[in-house]
PDB file of N, CA and C in Angstrom:
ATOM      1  N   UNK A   1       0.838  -1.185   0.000  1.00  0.00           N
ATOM      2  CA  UNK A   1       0.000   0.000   0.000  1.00  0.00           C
ATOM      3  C   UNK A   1       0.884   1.250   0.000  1.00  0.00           C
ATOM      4  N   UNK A   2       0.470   2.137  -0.493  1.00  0.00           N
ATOM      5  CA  UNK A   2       0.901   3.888  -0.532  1.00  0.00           C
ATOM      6  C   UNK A   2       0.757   3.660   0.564  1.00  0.00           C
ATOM      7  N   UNK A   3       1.998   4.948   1.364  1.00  0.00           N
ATOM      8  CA  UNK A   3       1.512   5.989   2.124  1.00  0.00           C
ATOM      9  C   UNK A   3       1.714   7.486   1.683  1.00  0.00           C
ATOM     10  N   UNK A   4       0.907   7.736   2.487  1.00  0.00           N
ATOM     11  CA  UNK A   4       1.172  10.161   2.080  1.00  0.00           C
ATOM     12  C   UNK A   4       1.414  10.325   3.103  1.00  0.00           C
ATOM     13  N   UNK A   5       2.383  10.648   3.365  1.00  0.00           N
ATOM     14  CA  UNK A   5       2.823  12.002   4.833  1.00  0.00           C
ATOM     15  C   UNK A   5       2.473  13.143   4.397  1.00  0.00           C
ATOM     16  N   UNK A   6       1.502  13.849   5.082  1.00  0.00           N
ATOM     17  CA  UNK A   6       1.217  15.208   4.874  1.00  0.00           C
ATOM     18  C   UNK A   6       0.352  15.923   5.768  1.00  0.00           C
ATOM     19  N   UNK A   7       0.116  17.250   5.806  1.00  0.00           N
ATOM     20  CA  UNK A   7      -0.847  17.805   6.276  1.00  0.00           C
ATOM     21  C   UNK A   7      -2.034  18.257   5.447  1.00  0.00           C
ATOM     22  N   UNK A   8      -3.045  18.895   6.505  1.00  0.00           N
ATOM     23  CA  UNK A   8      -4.075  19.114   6.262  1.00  0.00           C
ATOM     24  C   UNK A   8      -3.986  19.934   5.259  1.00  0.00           C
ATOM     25  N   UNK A   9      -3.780  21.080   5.543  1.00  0.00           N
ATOM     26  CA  UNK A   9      -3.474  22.319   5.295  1.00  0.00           C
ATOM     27  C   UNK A   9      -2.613  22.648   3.990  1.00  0.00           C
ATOM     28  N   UNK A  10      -1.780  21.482   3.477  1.00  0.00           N
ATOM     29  CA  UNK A  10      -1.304  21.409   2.022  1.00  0.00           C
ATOM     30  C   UNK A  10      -2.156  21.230   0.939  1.00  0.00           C
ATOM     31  N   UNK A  11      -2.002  21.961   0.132  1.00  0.00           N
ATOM     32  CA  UNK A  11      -2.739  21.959  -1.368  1.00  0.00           C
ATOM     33  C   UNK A  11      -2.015  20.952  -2.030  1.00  0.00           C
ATOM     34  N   UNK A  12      -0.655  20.465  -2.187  1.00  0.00           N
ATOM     35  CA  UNK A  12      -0.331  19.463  -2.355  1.00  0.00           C
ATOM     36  C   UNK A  12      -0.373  18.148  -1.766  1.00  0.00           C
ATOM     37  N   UNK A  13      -0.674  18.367  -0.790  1.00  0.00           N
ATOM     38  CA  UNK A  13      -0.902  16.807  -0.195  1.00  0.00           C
ATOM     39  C   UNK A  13      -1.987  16.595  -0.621  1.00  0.00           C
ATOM     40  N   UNK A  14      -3.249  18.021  -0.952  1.00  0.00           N
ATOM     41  CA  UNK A  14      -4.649  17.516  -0.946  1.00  0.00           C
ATOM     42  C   UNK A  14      -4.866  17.104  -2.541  1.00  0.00           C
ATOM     43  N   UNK A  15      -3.716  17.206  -3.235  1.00  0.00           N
ATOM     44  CA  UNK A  15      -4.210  17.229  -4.659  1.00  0.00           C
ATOM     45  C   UNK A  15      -3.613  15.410  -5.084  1.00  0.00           C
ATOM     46  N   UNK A  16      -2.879  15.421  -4.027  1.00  0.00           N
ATOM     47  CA  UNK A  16      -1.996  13.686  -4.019  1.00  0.00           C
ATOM     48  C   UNK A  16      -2.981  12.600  -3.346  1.00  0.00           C
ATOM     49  N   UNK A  17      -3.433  13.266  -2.425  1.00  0.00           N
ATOM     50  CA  UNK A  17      -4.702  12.329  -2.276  1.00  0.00           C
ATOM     51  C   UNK A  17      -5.808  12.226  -3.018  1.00  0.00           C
ATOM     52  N   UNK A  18      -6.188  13.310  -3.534  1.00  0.00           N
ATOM     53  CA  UNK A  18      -7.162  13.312  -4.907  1.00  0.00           C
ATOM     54  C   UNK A  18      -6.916  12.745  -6.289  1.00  0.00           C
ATOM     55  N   UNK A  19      -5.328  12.629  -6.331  1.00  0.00           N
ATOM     56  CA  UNK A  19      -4.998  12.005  -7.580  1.00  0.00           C
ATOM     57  C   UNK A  19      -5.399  10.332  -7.645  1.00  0.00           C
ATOM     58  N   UNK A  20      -4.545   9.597  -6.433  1.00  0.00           N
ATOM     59  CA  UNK A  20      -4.198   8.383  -5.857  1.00  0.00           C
ATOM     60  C   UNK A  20      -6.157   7.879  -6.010  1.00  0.00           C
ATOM     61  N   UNK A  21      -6.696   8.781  -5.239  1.00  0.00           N
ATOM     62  CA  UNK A  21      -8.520   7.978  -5.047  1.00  0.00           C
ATOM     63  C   UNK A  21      -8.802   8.213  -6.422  1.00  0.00           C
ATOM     64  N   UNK A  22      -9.038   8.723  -7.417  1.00  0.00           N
ATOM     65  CA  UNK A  22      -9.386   9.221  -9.024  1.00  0.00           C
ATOM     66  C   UNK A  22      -8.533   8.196  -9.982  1.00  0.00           C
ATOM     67  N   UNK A  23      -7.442   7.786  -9.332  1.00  0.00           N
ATOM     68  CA  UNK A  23      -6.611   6.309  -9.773  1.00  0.00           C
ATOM     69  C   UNK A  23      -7.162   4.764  -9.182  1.00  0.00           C
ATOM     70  N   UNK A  24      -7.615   5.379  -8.231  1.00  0.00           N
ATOM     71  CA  UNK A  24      -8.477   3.895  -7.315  1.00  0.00           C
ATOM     72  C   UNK A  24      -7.409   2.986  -6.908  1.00  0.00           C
ATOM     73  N   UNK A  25      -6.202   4.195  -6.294  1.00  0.00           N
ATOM     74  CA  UNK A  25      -4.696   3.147  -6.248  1.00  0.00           C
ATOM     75  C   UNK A  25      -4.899   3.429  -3.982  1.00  0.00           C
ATOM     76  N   UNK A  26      -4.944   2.465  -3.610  1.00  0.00           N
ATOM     77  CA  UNK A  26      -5.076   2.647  -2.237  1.00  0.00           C
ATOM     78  C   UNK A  26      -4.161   3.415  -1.139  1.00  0.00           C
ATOM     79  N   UNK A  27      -4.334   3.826  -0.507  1.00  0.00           N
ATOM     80  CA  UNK A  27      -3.170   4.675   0.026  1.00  0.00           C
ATOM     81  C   UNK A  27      -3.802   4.959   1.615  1.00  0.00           C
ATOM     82  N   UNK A  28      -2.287   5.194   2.252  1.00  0.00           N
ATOM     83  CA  UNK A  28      -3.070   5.166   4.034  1.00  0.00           C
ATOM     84  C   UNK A  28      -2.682   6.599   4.228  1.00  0.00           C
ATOM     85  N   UNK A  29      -3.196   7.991   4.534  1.00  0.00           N
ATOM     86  CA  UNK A  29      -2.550   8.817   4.978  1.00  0.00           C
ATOM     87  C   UNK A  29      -2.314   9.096   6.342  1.00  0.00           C
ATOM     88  N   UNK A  30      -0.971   9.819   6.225  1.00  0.00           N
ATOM     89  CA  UNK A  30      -0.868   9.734   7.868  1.00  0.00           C
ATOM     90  C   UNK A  30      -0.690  11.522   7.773  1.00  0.00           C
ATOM     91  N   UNK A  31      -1.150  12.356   8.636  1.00  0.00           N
ATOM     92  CA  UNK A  31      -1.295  13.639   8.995  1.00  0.00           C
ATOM     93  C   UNK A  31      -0.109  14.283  10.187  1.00  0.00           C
ATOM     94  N   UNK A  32       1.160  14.589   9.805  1.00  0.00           N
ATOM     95  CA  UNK A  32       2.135  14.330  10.313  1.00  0.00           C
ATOM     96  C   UNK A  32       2.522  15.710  11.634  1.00  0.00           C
ATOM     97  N   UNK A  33       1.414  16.637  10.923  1.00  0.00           N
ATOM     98  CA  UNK A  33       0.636  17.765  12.230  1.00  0.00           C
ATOM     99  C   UNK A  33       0.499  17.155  13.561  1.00  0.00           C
ATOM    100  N   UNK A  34      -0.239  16.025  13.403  1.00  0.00           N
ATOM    101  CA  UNK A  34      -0.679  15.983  14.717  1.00  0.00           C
ATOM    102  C   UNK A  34      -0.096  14.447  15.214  1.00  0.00           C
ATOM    103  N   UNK A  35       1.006  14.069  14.786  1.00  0.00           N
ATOM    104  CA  UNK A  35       1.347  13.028  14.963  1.00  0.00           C
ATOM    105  C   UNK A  35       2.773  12.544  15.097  1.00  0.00           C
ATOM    106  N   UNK A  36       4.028  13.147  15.907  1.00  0.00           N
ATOM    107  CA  UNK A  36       5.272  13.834  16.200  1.00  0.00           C
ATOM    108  C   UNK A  36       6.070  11.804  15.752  1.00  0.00           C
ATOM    109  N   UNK A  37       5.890  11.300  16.195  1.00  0.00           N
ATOM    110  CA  UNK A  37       6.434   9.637  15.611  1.00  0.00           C
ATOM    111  C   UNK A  37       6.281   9.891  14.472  1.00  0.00           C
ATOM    112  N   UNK A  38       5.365   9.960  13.723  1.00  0.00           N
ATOM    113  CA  UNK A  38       5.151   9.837  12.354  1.00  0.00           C
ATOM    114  C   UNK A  38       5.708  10.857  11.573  1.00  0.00           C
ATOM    115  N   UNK A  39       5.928  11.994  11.986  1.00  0.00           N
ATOM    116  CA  UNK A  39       6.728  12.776  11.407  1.00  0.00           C
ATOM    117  C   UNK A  39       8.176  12.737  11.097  1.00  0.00           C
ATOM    118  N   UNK A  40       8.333  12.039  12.609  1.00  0.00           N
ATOM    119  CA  UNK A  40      10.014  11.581  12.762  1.00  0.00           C
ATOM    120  C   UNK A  40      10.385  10.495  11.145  1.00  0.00           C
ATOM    121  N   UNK A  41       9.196   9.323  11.321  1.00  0.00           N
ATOM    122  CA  UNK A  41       9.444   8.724  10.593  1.00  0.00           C
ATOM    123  C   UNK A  41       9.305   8.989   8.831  1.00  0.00           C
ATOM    124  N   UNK A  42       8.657  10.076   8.458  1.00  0.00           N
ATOM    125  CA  UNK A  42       8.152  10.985   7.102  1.00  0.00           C
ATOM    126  C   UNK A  42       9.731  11.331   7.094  1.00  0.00           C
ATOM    127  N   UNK A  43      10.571  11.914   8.171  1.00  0.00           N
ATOM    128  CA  UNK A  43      11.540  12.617   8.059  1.00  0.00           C
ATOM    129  C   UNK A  43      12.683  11.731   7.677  1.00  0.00           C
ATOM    130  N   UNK A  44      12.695   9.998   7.835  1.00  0.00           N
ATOM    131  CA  UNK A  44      13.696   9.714   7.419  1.00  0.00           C
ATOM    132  C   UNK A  44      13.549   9.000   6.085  1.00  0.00           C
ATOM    133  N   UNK A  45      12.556   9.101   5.894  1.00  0.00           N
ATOM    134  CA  UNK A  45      12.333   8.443   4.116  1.00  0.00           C
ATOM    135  C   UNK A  45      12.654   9.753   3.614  1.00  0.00           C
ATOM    136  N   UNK A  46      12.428  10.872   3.850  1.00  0.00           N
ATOM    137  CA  UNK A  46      13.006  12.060   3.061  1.00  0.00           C
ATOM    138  C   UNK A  46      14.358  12.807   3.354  1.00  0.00           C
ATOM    139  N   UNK A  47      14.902  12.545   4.175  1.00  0.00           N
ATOM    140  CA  UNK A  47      16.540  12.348   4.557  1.00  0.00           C
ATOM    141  C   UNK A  47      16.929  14.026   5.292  1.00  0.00           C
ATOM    142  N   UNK A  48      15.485  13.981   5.882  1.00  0.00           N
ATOM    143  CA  UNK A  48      15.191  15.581   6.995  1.00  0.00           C
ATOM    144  C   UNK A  48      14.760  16.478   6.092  1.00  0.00           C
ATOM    145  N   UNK A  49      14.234  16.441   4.832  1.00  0.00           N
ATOM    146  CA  UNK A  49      13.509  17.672   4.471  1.00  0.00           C
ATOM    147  C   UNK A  49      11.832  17.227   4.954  1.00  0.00           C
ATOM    148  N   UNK A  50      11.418  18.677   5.253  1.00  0.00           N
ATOM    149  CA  UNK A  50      10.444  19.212   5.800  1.00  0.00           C
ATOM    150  C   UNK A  50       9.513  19.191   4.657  1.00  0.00           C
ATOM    151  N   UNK A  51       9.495  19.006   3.305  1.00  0.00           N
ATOM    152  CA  UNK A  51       8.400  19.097   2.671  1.00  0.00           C
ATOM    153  C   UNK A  51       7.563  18.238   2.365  1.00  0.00           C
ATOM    154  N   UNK A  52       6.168  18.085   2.182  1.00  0.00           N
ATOM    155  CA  UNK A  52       5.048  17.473   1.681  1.00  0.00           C
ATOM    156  C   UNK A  52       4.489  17.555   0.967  1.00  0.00           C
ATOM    157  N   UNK A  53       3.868  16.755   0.190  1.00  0.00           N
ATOM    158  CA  UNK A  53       3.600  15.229   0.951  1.00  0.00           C
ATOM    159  C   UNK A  53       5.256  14.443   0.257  1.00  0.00           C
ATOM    160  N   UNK A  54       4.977  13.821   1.360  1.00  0.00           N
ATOM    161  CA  UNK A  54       5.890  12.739   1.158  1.00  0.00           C
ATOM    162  C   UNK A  54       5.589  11.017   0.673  1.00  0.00           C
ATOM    163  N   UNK A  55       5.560  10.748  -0.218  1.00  0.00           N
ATOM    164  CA  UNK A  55       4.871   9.745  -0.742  1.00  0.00           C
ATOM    165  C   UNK A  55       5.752   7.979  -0.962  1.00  0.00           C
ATOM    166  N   UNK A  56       5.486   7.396  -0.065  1.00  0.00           N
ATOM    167  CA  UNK A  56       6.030   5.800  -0.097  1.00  0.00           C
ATOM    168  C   UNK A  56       5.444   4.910  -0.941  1.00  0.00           C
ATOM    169  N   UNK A  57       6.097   4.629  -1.812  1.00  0.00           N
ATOM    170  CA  UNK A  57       5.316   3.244  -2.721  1.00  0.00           C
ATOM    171  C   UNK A  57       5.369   2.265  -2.061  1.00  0.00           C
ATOM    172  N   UNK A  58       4.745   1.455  -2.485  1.00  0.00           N
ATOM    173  CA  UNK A  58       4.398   0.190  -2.403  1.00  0.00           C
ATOM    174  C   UNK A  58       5.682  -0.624  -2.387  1.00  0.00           C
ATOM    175  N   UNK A  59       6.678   0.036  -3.474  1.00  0.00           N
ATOM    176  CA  UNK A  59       8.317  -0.459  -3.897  1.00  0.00           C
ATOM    177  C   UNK A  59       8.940   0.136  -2.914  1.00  0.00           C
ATOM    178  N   UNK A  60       8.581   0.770  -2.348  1.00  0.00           N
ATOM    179  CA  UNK A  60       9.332   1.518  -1.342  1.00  0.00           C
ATOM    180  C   UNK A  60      10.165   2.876  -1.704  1.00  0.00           C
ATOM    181  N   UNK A  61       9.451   3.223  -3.174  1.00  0.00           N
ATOM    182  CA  UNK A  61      10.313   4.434  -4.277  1.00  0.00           C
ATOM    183  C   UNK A  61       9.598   5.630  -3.125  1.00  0.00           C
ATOM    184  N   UNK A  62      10.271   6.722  -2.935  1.00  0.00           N
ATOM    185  CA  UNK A  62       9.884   7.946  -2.151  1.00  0.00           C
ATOM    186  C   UNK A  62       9.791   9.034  -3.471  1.00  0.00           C
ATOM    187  N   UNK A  63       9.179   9.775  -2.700  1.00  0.00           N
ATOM    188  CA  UNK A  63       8.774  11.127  -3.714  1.00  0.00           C
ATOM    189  C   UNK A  63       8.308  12.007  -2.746  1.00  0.00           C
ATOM    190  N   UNK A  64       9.072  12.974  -3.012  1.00  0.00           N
ATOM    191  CA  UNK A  64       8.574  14.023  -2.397  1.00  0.00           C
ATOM    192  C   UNK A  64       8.085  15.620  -3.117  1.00  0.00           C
ATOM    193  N   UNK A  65       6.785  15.634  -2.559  1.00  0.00           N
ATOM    194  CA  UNK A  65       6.356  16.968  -3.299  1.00  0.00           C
ATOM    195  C   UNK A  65       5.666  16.044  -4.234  1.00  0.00           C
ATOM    196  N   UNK A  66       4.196  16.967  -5.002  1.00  0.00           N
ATOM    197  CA  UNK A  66       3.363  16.082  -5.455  1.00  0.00           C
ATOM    198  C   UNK A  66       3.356  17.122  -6.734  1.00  0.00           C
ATOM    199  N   UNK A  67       3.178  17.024  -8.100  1.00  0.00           N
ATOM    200  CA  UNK A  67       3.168  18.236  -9.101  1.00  0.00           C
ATOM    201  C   UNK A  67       2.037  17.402 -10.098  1.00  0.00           C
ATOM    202  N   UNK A  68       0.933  16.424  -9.558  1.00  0.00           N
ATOM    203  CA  UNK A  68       0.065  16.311 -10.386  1.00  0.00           C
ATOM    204  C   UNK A  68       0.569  15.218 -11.642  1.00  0.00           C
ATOM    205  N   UNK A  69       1.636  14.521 -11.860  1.00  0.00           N
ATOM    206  CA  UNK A  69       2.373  13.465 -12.770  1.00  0.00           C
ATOM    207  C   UNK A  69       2.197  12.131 -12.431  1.00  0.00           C
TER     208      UNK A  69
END
């Protein structure tokens, strides 16, 4: 399964979750605002950058930042 690290409050996280459901590709999000473990852990698939969403495949490929592709 996907995951999205992101917040609420991102237009990119919200457009990565809108892509992923409009693909019917499953995905767990985790909201990394309110959730200080999970952030830790967003932070080491992205190697300490702060930006979102942060996106885990299934392969385990990371991506960070979502541009709609």
């Amino acid at each position: 399964m996907v995951t999205i690290y992101g917040k609420d409050s991102c237009p990119y996280t919200q457009a990565a979750r809108d892509d992923y459901e409009r693909r019917k590709i499953p995905f767990a999000y985790i909201n990394v605002k309110k959730n200080a473990a999970e952030l830790e852990r967003m932070l080491e698939f992205s190697k300490g950058r702060r930006a979102v969403p942060v996106i885990v495949d299934t392969d385990g490929k990371v991506t960070i930042g979502f541009g709609g592709t």
